[in-house]
PDB file of N, CA and C in Angstrom:
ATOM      1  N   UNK A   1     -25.789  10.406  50.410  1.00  0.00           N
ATOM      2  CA  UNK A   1     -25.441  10.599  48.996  1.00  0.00           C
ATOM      3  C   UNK A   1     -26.089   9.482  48.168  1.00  0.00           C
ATOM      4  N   UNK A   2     -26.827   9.912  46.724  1.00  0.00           N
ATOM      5  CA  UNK A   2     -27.810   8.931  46.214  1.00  0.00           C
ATOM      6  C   UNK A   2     -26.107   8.452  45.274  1.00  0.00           C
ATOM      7  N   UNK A   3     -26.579   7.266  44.898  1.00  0.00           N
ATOM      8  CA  UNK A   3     -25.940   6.322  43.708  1.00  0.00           C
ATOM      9  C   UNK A   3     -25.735   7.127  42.414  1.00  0.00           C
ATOM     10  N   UNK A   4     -26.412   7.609  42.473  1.00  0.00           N
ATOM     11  CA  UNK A   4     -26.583   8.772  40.836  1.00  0.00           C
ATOM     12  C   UNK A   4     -25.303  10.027  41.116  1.00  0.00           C
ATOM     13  N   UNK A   5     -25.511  10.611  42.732  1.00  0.00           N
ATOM     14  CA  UNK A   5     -24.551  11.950  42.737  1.00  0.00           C
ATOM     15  C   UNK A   5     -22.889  11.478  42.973  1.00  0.00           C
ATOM     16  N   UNK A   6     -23.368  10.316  43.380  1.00  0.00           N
ATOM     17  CA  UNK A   6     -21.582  10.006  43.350  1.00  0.00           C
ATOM     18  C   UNK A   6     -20.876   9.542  41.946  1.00  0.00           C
ATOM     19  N   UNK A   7     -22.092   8.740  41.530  1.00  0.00           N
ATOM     20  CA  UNK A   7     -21.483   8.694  40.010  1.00  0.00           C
ATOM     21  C   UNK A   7     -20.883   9.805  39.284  1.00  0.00           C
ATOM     22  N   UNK A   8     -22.187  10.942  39.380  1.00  0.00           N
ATOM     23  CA  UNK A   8     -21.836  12.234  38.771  1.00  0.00           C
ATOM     24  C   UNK A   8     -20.444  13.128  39.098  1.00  0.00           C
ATOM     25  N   UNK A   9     -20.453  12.738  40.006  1.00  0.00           N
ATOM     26  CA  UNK A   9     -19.231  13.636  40.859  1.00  0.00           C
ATOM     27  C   UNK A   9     -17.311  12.685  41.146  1.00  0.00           C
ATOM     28  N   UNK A  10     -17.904  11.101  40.354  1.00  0.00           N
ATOM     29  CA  UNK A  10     -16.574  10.713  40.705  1.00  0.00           C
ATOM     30  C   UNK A  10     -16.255   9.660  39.206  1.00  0.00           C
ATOM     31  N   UNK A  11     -17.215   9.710  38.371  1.00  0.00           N
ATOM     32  CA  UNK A  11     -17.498   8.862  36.801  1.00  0.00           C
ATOM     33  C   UNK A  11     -16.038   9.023  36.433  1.00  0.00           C
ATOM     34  N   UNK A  12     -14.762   9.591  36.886  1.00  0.00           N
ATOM     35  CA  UNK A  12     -13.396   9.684  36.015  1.00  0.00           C
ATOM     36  C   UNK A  12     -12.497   8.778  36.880  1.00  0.00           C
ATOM     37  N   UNK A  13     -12.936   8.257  37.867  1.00  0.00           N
ATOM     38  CA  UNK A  13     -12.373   7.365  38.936  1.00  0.00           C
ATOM     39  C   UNK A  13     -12.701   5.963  38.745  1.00  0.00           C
ATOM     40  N   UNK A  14     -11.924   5.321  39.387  1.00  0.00           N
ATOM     41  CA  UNK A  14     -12.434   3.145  39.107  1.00  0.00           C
ATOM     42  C   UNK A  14     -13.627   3.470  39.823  1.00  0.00           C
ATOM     43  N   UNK A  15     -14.642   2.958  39.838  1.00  0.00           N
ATOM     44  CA  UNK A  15     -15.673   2.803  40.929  1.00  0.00           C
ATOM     45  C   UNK A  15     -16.171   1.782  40.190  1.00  0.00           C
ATOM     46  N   UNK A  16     -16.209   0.717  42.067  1.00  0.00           N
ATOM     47  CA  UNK A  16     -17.207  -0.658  41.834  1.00  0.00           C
ATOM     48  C   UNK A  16     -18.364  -0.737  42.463  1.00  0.00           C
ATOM     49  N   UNK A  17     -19.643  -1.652  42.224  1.00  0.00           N
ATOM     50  CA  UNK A  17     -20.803  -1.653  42.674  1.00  0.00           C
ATOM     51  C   UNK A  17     -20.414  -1.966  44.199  1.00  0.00           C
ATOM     52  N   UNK A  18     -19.679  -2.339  44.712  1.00  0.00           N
ATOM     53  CA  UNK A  18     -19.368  -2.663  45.886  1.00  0.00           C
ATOM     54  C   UNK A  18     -19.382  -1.496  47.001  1.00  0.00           C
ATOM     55  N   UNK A  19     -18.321  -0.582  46.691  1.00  0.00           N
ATOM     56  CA  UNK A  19     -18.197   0.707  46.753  1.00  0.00           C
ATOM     57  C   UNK A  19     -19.206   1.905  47.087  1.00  0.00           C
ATOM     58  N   UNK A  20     -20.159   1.753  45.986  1.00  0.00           N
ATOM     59  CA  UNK A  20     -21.607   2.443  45.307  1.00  0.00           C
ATOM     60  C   UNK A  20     -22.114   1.446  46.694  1.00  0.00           C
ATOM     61  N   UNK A  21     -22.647   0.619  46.995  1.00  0.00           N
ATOM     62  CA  UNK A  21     -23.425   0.164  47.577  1.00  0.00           C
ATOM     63  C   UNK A  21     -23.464  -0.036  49.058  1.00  0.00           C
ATOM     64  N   UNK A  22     -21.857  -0.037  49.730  1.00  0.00           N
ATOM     65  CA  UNK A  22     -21.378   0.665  51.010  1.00  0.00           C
ATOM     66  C   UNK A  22     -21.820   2.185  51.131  1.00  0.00           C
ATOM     67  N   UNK A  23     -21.353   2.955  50.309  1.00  0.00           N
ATOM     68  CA  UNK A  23     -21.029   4.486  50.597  1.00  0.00           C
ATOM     69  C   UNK A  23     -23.205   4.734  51.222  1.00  0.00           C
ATOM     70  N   UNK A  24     -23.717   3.496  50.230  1.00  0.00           N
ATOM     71  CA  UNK A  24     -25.429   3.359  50.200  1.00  0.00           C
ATOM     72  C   UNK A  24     -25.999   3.133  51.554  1.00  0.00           C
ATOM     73  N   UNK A  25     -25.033   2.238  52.298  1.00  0.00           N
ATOM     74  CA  UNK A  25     -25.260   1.460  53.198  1.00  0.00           C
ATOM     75  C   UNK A  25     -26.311   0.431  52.916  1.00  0.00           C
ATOM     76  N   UNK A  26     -25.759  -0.175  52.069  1.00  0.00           N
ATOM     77  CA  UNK A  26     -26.608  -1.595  51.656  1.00  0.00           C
ATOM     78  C   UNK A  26     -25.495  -2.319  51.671  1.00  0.00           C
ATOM     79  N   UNK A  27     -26.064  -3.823  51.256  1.00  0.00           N
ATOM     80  CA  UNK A  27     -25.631  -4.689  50.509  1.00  0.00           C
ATOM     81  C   UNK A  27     -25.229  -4.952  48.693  1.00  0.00           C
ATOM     82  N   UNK A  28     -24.429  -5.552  48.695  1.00  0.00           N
ATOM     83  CA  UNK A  28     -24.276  -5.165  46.490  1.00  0.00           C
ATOM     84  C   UNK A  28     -25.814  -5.925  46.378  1.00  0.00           C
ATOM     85  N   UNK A  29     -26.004  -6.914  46.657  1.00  0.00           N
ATOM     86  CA  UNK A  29     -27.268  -7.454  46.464  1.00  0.00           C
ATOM     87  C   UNK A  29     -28.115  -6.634  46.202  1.00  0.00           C
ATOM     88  N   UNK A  30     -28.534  -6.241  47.500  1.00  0.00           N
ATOM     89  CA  UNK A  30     -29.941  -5.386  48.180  1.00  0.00           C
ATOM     90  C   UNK A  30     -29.652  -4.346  47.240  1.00  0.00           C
ATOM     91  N   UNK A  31     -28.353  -3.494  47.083  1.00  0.00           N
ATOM     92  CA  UNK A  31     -28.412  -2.304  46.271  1.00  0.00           C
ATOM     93  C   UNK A  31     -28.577  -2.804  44.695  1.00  0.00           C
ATOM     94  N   UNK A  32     -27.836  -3.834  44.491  1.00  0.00           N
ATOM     95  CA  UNK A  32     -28.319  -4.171  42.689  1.00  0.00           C
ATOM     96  C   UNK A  32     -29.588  -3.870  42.442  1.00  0.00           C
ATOM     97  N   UNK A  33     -30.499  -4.560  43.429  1.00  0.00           N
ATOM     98  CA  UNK A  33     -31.818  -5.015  43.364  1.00  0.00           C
ATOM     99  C   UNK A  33     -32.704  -3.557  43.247  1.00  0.00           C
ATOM    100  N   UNK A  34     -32.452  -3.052  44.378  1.00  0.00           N
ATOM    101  CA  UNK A  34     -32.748  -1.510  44.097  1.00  0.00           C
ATOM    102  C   UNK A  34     -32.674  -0.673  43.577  1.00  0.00           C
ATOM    103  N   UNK A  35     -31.318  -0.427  42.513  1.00  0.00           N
ATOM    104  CA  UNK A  35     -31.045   0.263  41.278  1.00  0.00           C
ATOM    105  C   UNK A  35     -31.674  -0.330  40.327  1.00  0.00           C
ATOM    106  N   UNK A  36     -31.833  -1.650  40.297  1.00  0.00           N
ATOM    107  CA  UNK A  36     -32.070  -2.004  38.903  1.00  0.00           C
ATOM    108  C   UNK A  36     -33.953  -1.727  38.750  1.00  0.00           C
ATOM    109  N   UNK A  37     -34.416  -1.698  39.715  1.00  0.00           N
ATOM    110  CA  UNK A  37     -35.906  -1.618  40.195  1.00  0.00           C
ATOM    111  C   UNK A  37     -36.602  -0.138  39.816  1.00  0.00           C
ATOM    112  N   UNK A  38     -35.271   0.883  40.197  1.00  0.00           N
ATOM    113  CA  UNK A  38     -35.539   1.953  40.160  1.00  0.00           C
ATOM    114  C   UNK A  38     -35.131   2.797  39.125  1.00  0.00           C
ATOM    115  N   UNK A  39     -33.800   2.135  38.060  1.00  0.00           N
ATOM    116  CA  UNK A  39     -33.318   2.891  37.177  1.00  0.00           C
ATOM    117  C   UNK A  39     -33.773   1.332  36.004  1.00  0.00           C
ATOM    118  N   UNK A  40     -34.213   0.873  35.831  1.00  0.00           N
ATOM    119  CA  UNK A  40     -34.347  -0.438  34.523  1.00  0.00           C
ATOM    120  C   UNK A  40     -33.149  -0.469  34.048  1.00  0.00           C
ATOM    121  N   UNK A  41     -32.000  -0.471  34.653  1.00  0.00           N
ATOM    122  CA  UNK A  41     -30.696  -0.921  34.202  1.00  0.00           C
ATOM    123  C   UNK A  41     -30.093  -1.492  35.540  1.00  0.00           C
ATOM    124  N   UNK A  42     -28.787  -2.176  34.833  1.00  0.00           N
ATOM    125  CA  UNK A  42     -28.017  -1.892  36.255  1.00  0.00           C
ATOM    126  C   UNK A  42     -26.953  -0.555  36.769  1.00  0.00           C
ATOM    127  N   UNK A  43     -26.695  -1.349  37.480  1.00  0.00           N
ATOM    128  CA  UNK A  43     -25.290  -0.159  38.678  1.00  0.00           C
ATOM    129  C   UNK A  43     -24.435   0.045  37.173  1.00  0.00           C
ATOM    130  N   UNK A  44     -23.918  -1.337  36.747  1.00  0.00           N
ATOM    131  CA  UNK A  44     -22.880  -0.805  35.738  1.00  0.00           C
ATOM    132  C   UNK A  44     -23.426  -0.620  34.211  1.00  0.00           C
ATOM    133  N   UNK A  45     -24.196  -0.759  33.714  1.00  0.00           N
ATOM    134  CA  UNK A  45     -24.793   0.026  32.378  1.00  0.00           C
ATOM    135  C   UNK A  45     -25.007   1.228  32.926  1.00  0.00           C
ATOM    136  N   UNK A  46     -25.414   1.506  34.020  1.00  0.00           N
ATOM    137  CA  UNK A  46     -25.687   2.920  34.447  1.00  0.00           C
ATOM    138  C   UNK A  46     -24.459   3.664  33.842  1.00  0.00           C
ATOM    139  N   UNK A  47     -23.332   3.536  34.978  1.00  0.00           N
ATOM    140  CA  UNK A  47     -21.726   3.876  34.694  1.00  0.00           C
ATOM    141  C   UNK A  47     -21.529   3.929  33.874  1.00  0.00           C
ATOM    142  N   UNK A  48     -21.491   3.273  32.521  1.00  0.00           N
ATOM    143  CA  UNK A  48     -21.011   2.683  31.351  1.00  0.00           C
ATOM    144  C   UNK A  48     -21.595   3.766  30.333  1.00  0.00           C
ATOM    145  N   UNK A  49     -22.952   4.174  30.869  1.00  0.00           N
ATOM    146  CA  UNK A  49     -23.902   5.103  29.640  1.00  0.00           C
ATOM    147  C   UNK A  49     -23.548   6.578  30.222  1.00  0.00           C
ATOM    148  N   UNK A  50     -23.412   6.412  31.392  1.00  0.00           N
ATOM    149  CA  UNK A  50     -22.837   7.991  32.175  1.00  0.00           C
ATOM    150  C   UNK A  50     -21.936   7.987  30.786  1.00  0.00           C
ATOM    151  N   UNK A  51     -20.432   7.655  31.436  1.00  0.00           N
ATOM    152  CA  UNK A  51     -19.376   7.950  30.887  1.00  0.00           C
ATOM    153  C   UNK A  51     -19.205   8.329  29.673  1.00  0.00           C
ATOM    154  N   UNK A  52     -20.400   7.162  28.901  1.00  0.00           N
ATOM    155  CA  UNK A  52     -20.658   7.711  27.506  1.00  0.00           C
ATOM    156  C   UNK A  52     -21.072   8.653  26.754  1.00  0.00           C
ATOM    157  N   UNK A  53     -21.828   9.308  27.734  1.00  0.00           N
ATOM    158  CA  UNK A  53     -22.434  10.832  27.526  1.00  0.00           C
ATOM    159  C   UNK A  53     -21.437  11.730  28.363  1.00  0.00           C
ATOM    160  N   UNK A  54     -20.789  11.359  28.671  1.00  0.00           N
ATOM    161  CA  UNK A  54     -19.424  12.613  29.181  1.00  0.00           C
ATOM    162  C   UNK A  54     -18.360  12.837  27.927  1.00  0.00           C
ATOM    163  N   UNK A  55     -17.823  11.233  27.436  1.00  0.00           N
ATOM    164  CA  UNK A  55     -17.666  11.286  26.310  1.00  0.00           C
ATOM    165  C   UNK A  55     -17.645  12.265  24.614  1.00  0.00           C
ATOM    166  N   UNK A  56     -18.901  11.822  24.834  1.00  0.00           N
ATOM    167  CA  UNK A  56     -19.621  12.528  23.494  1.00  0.00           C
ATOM    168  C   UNK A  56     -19.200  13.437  23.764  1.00  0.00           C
ATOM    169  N   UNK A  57     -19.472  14.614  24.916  1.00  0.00           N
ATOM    170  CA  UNK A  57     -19.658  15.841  25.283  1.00  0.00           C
ATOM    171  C   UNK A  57     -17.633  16.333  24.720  1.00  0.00           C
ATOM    172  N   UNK A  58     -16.797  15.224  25.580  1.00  0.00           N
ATOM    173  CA  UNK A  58     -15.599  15.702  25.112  1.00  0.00           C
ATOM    174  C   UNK A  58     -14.621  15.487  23.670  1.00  0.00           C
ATOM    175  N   UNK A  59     -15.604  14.894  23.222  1.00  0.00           N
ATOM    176  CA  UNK A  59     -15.586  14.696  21.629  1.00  0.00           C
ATOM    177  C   UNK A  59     -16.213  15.860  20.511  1.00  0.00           C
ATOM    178  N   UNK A  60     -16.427  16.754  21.249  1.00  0.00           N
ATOM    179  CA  UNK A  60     -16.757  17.665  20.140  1.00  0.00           C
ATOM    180  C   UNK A  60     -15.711  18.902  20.057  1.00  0.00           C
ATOM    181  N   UNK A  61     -14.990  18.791  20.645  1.00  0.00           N
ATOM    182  CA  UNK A  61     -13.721  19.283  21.080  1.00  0.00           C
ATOM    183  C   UNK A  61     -12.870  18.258  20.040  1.00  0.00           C
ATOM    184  N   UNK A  62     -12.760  18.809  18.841  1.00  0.00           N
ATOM    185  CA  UNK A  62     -11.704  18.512  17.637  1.00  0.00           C
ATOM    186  C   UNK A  62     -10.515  18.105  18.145  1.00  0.00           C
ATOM    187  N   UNK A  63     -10.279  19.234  19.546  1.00  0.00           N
ATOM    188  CA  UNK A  63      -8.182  18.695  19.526  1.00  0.00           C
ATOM    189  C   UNK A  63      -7.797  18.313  20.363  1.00  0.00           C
ATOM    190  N   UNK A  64      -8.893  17.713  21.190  1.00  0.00           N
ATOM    191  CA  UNK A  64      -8.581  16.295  21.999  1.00  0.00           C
ATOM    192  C   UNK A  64      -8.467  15.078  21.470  1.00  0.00           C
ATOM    193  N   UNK A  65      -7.358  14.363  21.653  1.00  0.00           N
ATOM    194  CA  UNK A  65      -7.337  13.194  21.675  1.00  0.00           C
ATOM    195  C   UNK A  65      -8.291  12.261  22.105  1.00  0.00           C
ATOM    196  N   UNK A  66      -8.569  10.772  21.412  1.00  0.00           N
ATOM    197  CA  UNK A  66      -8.943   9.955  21.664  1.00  0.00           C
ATOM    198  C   UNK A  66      -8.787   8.988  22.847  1.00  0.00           C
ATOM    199  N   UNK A  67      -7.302   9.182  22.999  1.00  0.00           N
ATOM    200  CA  UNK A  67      -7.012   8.873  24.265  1.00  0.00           C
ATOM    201  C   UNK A  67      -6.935   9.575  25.495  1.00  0.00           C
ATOM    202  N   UNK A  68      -7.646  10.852  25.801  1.00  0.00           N
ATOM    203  CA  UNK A  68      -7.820  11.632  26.501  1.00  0.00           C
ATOM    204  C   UNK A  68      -9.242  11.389  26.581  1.00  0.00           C
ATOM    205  N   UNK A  69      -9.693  11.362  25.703  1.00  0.00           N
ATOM    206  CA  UNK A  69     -11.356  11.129  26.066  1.00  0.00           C
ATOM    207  C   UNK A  69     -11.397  10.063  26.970  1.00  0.00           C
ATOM    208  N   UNK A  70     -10.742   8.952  26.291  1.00  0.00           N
ATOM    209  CA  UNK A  70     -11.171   7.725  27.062  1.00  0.00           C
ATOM    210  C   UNK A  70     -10.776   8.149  29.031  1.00  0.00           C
ATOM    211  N   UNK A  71      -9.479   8.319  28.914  1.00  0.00           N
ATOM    212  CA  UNK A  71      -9.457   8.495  30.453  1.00  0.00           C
ATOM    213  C   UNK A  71     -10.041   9.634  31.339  1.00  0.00           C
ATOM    214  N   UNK A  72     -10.458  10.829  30.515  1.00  0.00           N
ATOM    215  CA  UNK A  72     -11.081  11.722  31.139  1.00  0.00           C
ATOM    216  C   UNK A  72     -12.647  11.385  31.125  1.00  0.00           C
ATOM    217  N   UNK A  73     -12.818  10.445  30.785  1.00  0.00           N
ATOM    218  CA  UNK A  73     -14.504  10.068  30.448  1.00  0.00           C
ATOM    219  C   UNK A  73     -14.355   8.552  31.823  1.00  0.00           C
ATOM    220  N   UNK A  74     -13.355   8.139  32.288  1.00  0.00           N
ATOM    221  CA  UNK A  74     -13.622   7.341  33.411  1.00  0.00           C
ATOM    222  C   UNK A  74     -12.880   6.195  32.837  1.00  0.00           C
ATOM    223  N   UNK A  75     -12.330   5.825  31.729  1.00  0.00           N
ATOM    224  CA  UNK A  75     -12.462   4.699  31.096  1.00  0.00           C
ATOM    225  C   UNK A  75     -10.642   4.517  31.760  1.00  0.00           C
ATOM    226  N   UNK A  76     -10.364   2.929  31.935  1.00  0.00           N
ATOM    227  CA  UNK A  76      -9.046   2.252  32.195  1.00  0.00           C
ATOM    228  C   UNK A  76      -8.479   2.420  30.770  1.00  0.00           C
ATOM    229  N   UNK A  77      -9.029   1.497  29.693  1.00  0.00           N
ATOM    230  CA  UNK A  77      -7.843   1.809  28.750  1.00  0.00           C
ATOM    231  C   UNK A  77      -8.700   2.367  27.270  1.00  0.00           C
ATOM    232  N   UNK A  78      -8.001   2.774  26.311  1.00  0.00           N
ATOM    233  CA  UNK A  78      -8.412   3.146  25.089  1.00  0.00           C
ATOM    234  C   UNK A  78      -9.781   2.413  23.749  1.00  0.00           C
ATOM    235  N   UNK A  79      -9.194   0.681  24.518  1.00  0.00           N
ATOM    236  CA  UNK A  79      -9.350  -0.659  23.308  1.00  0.00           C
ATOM    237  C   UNK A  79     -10.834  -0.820  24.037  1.00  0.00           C
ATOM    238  N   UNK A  80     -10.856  -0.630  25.686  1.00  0.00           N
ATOM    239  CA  UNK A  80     -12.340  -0.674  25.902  1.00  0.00           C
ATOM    240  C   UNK A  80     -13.282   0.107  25.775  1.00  0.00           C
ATOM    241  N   UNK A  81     -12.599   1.555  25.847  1.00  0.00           N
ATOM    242  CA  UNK A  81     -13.771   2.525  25.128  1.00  0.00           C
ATOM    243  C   UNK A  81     -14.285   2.327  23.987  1.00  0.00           C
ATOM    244  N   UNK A  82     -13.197   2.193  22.950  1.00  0.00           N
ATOM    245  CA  UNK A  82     -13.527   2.744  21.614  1.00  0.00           C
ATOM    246  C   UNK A  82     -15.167   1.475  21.864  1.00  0.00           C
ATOM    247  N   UNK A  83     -14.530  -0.065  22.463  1.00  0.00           N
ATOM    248  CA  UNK A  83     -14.957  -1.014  21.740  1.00  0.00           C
ATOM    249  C   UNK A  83     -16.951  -0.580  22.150  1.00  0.00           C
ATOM    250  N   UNK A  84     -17.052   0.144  23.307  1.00  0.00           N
ATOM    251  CA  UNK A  84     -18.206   0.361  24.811  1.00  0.00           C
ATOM    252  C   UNK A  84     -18.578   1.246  23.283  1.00  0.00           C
ATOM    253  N   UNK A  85     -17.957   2.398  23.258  1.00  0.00           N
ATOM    254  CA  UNK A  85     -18.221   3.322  22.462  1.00  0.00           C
ATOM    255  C   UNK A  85     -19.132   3.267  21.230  1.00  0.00           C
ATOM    256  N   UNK A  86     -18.367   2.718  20.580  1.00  0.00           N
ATOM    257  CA  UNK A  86     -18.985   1.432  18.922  1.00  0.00           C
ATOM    258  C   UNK A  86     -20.268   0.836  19.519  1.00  0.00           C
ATOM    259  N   UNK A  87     -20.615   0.455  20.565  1.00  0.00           N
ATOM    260  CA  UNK A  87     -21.638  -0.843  20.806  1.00  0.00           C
ATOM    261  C   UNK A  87     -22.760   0.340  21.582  1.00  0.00           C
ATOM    262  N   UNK A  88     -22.259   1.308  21.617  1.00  0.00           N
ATOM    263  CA  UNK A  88     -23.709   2.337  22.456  1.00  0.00           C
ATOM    264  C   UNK A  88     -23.734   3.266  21.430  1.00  0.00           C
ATOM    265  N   UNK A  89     -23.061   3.839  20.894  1.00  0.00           N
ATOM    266  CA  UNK A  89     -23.423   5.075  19.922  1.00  0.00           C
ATOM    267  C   UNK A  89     -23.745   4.326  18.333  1.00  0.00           C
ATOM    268  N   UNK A  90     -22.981   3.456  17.797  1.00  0.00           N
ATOM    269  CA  UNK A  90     -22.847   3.056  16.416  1.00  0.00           C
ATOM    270  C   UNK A  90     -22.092   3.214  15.794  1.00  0.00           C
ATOM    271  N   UNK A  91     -20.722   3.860  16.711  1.00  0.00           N
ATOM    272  CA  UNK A  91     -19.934   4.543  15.166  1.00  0.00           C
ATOM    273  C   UNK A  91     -18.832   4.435  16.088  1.00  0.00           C
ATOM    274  N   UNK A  92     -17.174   4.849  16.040  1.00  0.00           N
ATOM    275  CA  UNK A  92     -15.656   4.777  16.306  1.00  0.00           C
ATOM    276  C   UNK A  92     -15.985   6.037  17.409  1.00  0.00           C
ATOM    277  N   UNK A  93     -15.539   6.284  18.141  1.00  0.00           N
ATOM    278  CA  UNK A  93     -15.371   7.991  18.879  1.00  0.00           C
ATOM    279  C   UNK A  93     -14.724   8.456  17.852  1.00  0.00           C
ATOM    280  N   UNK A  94     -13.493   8.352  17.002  1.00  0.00           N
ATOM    281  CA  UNK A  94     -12.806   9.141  15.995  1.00  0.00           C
ATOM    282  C   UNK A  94     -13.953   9.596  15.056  1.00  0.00           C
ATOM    283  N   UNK A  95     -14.752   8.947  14.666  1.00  0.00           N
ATOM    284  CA  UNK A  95     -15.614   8.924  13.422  1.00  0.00           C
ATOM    285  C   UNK A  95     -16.478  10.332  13.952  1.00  0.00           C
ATOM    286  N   UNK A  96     -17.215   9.743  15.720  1.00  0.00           N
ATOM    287  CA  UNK A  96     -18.177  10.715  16.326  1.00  0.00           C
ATOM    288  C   UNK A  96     -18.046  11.719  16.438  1.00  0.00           C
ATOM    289  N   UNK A  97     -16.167  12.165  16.368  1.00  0.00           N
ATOM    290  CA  UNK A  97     -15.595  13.512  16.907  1.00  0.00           C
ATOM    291  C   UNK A  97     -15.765  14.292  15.438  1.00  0.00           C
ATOM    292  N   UNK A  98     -15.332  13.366  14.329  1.00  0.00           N
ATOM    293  CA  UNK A  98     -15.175  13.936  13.265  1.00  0.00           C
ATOM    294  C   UNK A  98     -16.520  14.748  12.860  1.00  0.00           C
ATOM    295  N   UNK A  99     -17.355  14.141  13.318  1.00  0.00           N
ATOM    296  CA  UNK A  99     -18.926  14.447  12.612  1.00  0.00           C
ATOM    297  C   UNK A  99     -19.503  15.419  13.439  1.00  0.00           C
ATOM    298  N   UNK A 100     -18.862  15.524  14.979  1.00  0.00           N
ATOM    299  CA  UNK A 100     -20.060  16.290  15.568  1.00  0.00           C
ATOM    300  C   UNK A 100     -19.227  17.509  16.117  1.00  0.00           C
ATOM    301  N   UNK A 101     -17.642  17.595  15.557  1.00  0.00           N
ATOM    302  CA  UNK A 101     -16.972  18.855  16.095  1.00  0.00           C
ATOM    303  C   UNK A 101     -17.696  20.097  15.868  1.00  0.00           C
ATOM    304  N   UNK A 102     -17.344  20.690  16.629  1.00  0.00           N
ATOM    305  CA  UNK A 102     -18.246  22.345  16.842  1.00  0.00           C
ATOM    306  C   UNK A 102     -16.918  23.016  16.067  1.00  0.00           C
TER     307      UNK A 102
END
């Protein structure tokens, strides 16, 4: 299983580079080194931009909550999404939902 399909398939769960890099059969090292070589990010901006584009996706959906996004998008609590959220898109998720509801 590549680093990418487990993300895809488990992004609503805690997952640490540690984890990602066993399931790899590497080292976190050896695997940092190798993701970052192969994707120009790391293990966790990877995660971080996943989630964010799962996000978006459940933000266009008007009558979900904000706090449903966050945990159905992978995220522990609300105060770190919004904040992840704001610093990769530009704008609140409330603001994003408002603008891009279908």
């Amino acid at each position: 299983i590549s680093a990418v399909n487990y993300v895809e398939t488990h992004f609503q769960e805690k997952i640490t580079e540690q984890e990602v890099a066993s399931i790899c059969g590497m080292s976190v090292f050896t695997f940092s080194r190798i993701f970052r070589n192969e994707h120009s990010i790391t293990f966790r901006e990877f995660l971080i931009k996943h989630r964010i584009m799962r996000a978006k996706e459940l933000l266009r959906n008007p009558q979900i909550a904000i706090i449903d996004v966050a945990q159905l998008s992978g995220f522990a609590d609300t105060s770190n999404f919004a904040r992840l959220f704001r610093r990769y898109i530009g704008m609140a998720p409330s603001y994003y939902q408002k603008k891009h509801a279908e």
